[in-house]
C-alpha atoms as a PDB file:
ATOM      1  CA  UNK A   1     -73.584   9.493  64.619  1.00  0.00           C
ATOM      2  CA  UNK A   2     -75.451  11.082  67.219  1.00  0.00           C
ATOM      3  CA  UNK A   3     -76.341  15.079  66.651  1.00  0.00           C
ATOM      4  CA  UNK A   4     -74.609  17.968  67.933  1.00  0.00           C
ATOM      5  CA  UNK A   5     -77.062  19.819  70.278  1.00  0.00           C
ATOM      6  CA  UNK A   6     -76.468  23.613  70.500  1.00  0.00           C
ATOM      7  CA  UNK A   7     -75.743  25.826  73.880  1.00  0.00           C
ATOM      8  CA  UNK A   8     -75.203  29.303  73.371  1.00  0.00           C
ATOM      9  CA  UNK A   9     -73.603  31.251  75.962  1.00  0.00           C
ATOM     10  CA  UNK A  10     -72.690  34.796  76.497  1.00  0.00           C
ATOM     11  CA  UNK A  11     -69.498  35.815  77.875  1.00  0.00           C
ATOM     12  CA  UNK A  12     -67.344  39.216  78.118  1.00  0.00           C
ATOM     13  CA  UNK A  13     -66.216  41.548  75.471  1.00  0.00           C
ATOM     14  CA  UNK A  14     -62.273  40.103  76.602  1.00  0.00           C
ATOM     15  CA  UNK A  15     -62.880  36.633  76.879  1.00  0.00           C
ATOM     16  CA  UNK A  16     -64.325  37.112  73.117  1.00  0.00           C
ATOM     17  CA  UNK A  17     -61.471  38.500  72.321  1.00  0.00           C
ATOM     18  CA  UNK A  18     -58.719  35.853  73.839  1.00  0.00           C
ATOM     19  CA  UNK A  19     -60.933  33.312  72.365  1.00  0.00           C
ATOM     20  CA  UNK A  20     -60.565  34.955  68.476  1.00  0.00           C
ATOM     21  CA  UNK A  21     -57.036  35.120  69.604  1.00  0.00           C
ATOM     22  CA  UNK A  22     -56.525  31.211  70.209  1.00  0.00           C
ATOM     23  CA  UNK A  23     -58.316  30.654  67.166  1.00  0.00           C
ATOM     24  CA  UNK A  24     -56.668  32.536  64.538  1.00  0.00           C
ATOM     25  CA  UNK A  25     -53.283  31.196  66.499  1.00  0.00           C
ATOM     26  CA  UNK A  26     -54.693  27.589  66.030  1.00  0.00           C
ATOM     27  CA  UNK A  27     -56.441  28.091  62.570  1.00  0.00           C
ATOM     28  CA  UNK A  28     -59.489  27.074  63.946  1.00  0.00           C
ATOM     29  CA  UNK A  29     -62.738  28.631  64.734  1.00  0.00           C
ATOM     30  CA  UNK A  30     -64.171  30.100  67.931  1.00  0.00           C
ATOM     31  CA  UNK A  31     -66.774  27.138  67.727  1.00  0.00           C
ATOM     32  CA  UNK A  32     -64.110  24.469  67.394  1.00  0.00           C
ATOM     33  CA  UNK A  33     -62.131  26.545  70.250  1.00  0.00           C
ATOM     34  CA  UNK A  34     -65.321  26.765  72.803  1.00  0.00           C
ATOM     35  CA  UNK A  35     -65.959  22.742  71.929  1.00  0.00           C
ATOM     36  CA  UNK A  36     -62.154  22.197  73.024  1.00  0.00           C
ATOM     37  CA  UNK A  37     -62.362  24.311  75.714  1.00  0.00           C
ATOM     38  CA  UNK A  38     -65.792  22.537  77.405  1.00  0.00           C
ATOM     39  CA  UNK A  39     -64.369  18.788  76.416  1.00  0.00           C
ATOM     40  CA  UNK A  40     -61.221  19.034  78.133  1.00  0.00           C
ATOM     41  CA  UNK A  41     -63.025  20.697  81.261  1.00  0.00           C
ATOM     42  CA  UNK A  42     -65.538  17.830  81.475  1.00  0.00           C
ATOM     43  CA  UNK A  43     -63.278  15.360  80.993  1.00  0.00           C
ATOM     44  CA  UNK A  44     -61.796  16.261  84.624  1.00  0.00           C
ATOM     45  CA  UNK A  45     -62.463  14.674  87.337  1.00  0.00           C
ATOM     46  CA  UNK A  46     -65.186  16.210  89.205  1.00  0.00           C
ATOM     47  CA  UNK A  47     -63.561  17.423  92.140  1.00  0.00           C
ATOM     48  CA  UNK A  48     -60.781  19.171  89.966  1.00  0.00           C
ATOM     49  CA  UNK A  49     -63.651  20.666  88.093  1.00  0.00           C
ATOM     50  CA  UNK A  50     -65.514  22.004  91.598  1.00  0.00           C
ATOM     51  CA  UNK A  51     -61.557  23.439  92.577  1.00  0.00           C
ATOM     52  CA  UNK A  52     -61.422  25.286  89.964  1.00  0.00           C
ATOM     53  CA  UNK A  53     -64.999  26.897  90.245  1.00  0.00           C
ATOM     54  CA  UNK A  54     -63.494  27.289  93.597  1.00  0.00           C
ATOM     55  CA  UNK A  55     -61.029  29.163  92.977  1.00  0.00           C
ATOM     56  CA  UNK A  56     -62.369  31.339  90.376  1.00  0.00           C
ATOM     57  CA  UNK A  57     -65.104  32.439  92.479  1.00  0.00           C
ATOM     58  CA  UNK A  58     -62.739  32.468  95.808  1.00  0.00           C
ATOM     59  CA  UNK A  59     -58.921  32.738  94.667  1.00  0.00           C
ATOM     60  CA  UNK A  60     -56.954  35.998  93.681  1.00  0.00           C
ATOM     61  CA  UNK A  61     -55.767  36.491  89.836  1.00  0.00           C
ATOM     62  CA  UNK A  62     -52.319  35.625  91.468  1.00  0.00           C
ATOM     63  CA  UNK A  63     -53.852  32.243  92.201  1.00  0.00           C
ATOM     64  CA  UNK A  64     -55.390  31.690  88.884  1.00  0.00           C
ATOM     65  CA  UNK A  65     -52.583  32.552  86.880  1.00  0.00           C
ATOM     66  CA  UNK A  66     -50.303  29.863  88.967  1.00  0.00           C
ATOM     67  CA  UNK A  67     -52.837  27.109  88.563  1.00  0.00           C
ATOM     68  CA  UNK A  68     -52.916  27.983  84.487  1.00  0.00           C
ATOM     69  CA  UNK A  69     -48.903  27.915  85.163  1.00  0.00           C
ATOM     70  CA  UNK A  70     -49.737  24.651  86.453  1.00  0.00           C
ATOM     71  CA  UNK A  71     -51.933  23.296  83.513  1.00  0.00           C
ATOM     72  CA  UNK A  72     -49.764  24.576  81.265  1.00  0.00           C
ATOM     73  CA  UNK A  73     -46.913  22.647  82.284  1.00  0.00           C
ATOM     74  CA  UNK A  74     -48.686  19.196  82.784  1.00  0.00           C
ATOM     75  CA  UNK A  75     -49.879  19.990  79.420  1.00  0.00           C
ATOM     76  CA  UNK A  76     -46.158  20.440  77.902  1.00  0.00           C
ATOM     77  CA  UNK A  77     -45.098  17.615  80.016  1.00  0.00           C
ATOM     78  CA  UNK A  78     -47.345  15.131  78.482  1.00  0.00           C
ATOM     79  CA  UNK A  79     -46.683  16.391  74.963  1.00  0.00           C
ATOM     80  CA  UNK A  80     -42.779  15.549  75.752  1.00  0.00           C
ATOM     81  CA  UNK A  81     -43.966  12.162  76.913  1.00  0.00           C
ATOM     82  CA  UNK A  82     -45.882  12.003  73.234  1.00  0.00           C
ATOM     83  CA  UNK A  83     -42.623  12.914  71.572  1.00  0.00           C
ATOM     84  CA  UNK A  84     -40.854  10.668  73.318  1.00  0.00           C
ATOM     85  CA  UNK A  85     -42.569   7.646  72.798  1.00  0.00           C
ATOM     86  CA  UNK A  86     -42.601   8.880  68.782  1.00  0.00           C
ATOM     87  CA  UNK A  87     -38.647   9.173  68.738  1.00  0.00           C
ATOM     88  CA  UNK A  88     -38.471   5.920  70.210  1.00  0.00           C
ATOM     89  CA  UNK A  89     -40.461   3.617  68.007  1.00  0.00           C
ATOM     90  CA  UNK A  90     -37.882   5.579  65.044  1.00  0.00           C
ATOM     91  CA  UNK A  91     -34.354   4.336  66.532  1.00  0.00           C
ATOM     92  CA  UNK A  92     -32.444   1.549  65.517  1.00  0.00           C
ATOM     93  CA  UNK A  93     -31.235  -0.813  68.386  1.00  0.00           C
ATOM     94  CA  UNK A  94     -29.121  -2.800  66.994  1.00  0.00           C
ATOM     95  CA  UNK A  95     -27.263   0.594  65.323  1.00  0.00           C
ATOM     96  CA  UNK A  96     -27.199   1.934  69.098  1.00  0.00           C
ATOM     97  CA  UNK A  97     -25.722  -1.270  70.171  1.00  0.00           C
ATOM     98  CA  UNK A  98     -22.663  -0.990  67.834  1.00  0.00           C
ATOM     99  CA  UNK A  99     -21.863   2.735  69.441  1.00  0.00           C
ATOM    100  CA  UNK A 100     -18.699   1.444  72.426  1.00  0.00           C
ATOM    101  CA  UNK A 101     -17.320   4.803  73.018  1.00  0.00           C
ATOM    102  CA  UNK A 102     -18.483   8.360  73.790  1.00  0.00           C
ATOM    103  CA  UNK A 103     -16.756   9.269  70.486  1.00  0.00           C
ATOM    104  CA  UNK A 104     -18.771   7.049  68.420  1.00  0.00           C
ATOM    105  CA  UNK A 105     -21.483   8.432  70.080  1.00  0.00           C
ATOM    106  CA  UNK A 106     -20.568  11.621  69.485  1.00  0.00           C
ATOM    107  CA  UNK A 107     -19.892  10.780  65.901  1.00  0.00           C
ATOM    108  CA  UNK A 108     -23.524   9.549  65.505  1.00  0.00           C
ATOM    109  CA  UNK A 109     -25.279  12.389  66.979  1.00  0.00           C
ATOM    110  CA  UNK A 110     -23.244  14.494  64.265  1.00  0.00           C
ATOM    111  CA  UNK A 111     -23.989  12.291  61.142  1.00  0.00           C
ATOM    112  CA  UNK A 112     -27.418  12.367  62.738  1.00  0.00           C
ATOM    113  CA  UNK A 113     -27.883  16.042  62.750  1.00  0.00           C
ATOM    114  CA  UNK A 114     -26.359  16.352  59.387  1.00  0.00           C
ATOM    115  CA  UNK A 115     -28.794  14.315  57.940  1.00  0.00           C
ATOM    116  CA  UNK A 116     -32.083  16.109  59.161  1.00  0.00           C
ATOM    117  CA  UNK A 117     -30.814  19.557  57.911  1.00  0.00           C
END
């Protein structure tokens, strides 16, 4: 296993803060948040990474906050994608092929929802 290599950094008194904030909220710790933070930025592709320089150095906070909108959203999008793909390796075909009607549809999703509470 290769060794970790240290970079310190110093940033604002508020970014600090919102930093603590996501890691108490995560039960993590600022390093682990940081680490996160700078993987998932390197990971993009480079001329994402140069717009968003961009547009920190160039855009209004109007423009930030819809490109974090943005992220945000891709982010939840792929995490429904996740869930999906989860929920589908769990269900029974041959059980959904025996449901003919609406009803017995209906009827399932009830017995289902029983069961899970």
């Amino acid at each position: 296993m290769p060794k970790s290599k240290i970079i310190s950094t110093s940033v604002s008194p508020e970014l600090a803060e919102q930093i603590d904030q996501v890691a108490k909220l995560e039960n993590q710790s600022r390093a682990s948040v940081i680490r996160g933070a700078i993987e998932v930025m390197t990971a993009l592709p480079v001329k994402a990474l140069s717009n968003i320089f961009d547009l920190h150095q160039q855009g209004t906070a109007e423009d930030r906050e819809i490109l974090y909108n943005d992220i945000a959203r891709a982010f939840l999008h792929h995490q429904y994608r996740l869930g999906q793909r989860a929920l589908a390796k769990t269900i029974d075909q041959k059980f959904l092929d025996t449901l003919e009607t609406e009803e017995d549809i209906i009827n399932a999703a009830i017995a289902l929802t029983k069961k899970s509470v």
